[in-house]
N, C-alpha and C. Protein backbone atom coordinates (compact mmCIF):
# COMPACT_ATOMS: atom_id res chain seq x y z
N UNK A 1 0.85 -1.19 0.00
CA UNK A 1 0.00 0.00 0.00
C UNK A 1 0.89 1.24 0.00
N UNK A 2 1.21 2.20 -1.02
CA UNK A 2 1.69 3.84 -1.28
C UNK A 2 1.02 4.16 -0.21
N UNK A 3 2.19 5.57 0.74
CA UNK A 3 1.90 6.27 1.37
C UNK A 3 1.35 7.53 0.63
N UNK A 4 1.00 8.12 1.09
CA UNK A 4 0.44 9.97 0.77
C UNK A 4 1.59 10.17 -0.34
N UNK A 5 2.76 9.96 0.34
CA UNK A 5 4.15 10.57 0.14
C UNK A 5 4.68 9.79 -0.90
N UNK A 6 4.37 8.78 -1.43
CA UNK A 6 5.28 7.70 -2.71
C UNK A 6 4.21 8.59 -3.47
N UNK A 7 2.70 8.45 -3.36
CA UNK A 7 1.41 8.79 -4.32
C UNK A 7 1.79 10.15 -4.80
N UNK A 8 2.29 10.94 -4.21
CA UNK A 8 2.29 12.82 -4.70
C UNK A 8 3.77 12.48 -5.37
N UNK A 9 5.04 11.72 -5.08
CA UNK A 9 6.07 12.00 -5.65
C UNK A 9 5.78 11.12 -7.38
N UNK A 10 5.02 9.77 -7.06
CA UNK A 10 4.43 9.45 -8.23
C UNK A 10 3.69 10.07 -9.38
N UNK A 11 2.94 10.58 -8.54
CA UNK A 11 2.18 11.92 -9.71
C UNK A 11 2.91 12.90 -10.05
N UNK A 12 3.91 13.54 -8.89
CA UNK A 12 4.94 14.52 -9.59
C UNK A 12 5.80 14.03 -11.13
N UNK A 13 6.47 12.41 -10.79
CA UNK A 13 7.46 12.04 -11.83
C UNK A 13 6.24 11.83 -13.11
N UNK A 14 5.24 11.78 -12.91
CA UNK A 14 4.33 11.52 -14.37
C UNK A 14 4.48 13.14 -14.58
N UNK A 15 3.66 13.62 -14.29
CA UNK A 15 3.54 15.01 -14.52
C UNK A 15 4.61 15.96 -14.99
N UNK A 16 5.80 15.63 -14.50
CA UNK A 16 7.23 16.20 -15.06
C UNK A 16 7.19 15.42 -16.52
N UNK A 17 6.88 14.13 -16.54
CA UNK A 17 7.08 13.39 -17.62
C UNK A 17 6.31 13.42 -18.94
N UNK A 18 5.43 14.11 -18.58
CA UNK A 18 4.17 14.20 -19.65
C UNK A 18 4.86 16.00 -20.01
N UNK A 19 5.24 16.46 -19.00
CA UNK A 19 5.62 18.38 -19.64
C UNK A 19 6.39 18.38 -20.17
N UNK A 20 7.44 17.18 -20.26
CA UNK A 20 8.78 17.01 -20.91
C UNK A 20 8.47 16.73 -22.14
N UNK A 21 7.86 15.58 -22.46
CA UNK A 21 7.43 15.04 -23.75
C UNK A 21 6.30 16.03 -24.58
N UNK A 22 5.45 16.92 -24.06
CA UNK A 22 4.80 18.10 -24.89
C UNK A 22 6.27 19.27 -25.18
N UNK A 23 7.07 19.28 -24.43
CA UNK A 23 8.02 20.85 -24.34
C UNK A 23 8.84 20.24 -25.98
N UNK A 24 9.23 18.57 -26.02
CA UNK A 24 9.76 17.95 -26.98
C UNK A 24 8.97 18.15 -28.28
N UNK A 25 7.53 17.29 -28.21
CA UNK A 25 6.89 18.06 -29.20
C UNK A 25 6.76 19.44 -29.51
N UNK A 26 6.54 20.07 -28.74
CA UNK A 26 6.53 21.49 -29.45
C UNK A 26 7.58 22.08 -30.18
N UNK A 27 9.17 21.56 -29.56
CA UNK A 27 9.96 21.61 -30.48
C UNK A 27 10.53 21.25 -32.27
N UNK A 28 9.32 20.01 -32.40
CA UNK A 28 9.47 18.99 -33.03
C UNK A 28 8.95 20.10 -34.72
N UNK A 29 9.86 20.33 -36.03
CA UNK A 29 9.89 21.07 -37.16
C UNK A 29 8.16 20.23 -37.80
N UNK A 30 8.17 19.21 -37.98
CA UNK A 30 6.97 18.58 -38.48
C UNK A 30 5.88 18.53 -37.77
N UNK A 31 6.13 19.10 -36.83
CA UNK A 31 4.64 19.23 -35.71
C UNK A 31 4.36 20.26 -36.25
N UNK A 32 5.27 21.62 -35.66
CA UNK A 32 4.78 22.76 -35.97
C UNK A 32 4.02 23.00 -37.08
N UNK A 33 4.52 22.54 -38.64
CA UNK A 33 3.97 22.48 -39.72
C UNK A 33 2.80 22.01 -40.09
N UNK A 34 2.58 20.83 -39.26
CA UNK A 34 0.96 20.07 -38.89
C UNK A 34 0.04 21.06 -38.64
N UNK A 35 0.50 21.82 -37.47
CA UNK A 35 -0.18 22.86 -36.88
C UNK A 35 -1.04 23.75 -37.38
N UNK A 36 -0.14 24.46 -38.36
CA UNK A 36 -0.35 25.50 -39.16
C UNK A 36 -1.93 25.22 -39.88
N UNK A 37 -2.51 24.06 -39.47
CA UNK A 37 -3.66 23.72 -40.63
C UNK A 37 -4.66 23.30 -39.02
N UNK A 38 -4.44 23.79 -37.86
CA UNK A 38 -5.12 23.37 -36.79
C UNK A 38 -6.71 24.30 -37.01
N UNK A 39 -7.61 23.33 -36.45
CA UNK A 39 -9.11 24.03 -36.73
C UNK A 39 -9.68 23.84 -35.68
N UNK A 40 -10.78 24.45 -35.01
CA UNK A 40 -11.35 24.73 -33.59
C UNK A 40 -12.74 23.74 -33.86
N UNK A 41 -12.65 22.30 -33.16
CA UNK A 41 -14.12 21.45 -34.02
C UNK A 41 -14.66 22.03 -33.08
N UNK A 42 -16.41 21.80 -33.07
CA UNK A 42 -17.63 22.23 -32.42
C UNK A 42 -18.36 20.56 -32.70
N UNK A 43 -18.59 19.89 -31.43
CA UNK A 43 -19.41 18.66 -31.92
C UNK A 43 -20.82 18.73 -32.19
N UNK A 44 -21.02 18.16 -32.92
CA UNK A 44 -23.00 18.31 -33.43
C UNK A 44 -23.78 17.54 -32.84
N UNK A 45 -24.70 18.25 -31.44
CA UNK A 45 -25.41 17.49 -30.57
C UNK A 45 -26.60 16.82 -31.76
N UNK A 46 -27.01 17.19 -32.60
CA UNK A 46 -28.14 16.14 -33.45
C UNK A 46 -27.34 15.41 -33.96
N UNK A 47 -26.03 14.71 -33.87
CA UNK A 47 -26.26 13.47 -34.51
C UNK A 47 -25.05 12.35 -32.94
N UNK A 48 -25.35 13.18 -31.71
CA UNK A 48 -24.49 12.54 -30.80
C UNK A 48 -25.39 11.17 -30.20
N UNK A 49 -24.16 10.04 -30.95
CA UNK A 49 -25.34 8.57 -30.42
C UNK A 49 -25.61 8.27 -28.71
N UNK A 50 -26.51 8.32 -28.06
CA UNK A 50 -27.14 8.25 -26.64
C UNK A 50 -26.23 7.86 -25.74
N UNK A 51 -25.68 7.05 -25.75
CA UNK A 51 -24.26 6.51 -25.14
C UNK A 51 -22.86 7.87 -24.41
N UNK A 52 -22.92 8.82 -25.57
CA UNK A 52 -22.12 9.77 -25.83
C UNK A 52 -22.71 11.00 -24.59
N UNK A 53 -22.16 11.61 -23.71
CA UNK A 53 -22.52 13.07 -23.60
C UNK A 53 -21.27 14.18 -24.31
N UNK A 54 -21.71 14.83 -24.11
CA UNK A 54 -21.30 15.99 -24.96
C UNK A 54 -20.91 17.25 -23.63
N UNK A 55 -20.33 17.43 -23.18
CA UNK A 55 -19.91 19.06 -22.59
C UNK A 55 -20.38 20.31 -22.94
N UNK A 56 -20.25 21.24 -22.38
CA UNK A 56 -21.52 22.27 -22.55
C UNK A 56 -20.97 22.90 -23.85
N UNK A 57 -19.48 23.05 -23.35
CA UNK A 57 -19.04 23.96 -24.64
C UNK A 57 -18.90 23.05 -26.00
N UNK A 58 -19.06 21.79 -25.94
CA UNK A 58 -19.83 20.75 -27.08
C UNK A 58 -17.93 21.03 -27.88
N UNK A 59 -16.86 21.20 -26.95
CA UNK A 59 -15.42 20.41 -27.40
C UNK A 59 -15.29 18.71 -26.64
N UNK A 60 -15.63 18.49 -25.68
CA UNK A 60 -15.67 17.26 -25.52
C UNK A 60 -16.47 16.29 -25.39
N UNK A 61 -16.52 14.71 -25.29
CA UNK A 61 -17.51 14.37 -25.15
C UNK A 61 -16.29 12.16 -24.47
N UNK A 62 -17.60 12.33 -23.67
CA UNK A 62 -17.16 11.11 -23.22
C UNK A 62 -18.60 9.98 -22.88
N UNK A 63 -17.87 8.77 -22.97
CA UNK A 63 -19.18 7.18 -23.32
C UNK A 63 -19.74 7.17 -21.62
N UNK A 64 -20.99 7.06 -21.87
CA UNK A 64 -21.79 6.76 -20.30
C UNK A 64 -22.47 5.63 -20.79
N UNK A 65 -22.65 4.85 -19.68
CA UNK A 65 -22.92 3.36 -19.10
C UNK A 65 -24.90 3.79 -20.12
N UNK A 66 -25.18 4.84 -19.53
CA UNK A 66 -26.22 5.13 -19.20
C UNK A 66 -26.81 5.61 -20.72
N UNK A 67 -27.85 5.20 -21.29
CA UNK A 67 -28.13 5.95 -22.58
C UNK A 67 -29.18 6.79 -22.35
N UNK A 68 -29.09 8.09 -22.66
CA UNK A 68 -29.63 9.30 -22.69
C UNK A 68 -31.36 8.85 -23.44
N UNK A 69 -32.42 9.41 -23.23
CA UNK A 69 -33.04 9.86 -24.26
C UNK A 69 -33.11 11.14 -24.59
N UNK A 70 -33.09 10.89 -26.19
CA UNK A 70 -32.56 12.42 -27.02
C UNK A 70 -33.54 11.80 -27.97
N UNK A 71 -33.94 13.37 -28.59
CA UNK A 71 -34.84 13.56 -29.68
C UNK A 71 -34.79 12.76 -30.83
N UNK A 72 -35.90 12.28 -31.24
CA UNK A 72 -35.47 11.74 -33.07
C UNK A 72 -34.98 12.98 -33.66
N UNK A 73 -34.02 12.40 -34.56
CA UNK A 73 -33.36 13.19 -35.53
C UNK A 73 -33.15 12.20 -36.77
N UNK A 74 -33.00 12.34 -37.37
CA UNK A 74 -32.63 11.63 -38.83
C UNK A 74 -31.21 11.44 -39.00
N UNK A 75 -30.39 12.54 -38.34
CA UNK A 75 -28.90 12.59 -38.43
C UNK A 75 -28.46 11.55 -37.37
N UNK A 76 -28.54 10.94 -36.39
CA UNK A 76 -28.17 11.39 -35.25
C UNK A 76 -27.82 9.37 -35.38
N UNK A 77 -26.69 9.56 -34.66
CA UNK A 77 -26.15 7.77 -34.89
C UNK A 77 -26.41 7.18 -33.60
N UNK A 78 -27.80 6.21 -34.23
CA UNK A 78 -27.70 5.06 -33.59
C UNK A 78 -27.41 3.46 -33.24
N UNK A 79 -27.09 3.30 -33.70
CA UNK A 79 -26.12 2.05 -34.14
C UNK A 79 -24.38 2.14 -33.95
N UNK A 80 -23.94 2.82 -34.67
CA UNK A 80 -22.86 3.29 -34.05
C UNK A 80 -22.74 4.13 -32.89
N UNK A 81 -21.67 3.92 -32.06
CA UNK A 81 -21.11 5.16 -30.98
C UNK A 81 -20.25 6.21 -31.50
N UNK A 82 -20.78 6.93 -32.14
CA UNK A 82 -20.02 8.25 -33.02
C UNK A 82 -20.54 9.75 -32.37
N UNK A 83 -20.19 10.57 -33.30
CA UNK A 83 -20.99 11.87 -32.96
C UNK A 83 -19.79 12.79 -34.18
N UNK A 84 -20.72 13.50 -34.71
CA UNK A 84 -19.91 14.67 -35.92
C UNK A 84 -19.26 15.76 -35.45
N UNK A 85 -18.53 16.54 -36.38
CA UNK A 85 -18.25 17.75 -35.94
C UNK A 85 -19.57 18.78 -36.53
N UNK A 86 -19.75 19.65 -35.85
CA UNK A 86 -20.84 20.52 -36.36
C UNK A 86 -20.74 21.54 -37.85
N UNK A 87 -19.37 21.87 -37.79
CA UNK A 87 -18.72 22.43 -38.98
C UNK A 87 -17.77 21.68 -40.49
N UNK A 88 -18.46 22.20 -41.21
CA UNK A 88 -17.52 21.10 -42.19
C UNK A 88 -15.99 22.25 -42.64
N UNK A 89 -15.21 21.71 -43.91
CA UNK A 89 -14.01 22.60 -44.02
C UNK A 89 -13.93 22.91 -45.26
N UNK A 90 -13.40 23.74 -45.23
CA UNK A 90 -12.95 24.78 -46.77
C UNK A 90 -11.64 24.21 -47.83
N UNK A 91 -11.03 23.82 -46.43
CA UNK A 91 -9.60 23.69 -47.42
C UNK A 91 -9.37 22.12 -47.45
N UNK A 92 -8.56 21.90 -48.15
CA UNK A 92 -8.19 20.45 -48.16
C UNK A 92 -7.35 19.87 -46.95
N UNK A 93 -6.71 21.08 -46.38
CA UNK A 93 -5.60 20.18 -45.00
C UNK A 93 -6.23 20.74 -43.86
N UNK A 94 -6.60 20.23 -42.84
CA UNK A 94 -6.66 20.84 -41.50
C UNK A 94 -6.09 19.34 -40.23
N UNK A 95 -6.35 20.41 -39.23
CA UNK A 95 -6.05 19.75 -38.14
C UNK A 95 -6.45 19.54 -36.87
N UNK A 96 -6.51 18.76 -35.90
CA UNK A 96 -7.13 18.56 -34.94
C UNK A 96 -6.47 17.50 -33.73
N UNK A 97 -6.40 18.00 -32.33
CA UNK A 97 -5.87 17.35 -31.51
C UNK A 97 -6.89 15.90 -30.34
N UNK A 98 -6.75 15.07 -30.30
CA UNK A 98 -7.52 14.53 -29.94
C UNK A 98 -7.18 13.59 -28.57
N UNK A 99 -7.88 13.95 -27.31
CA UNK A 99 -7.09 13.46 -26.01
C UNK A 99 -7.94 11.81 -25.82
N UNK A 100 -7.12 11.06 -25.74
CA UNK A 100 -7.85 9.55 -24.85
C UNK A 100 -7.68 9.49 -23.46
């Protein structure tokens, strides 16, 4: 059983370890360039499948045990566990960061 004291120095060495490896990427010439094509998604609550919630500001969304009832929509995936972005794109390259 971790004391208080192994648990906080544990989370410290992740936490150093995860700022190290973003400070690396950000350095990284082919990231930056990725970047340059980065786009702000908005998720589209009519087609988010029941499973899914969505966050207010509708950038994130994570799977619940629990399925929602939500409106018929015609768009809206049920069968799959998906959900769209609300905006489509102009150009041929963009970009987008995506956390698990």
């Amino acid at each position: 059983q971790p004391t208080d004291i192994q648990s906080v120095s544990t989370f410290e060495l992740c936490c150093t370890d995860v700022a190290q490896e973003q400070k690396a990427e950000r350095k990284n010439p082919e990231l930056k360039w990725v970047q340059q094509f980065a786009v702000d998604v908005t998720l589209d609550p009519d087609t988010v499948h029941p499973h899914l919630v969505l966050s207010a500001d509708r950038k994130r969304v994570h799977h619940s045990d629990v399925r929602k009832t939500l409106p018929d929509n015609p768009k809206r995936f049920t069968k799959c566990v998906n959900v769209l972005g609300k905006q489509g794109f102009s150009s041929k390259r963009f970009y987008f960061e995506v956390q698990v």
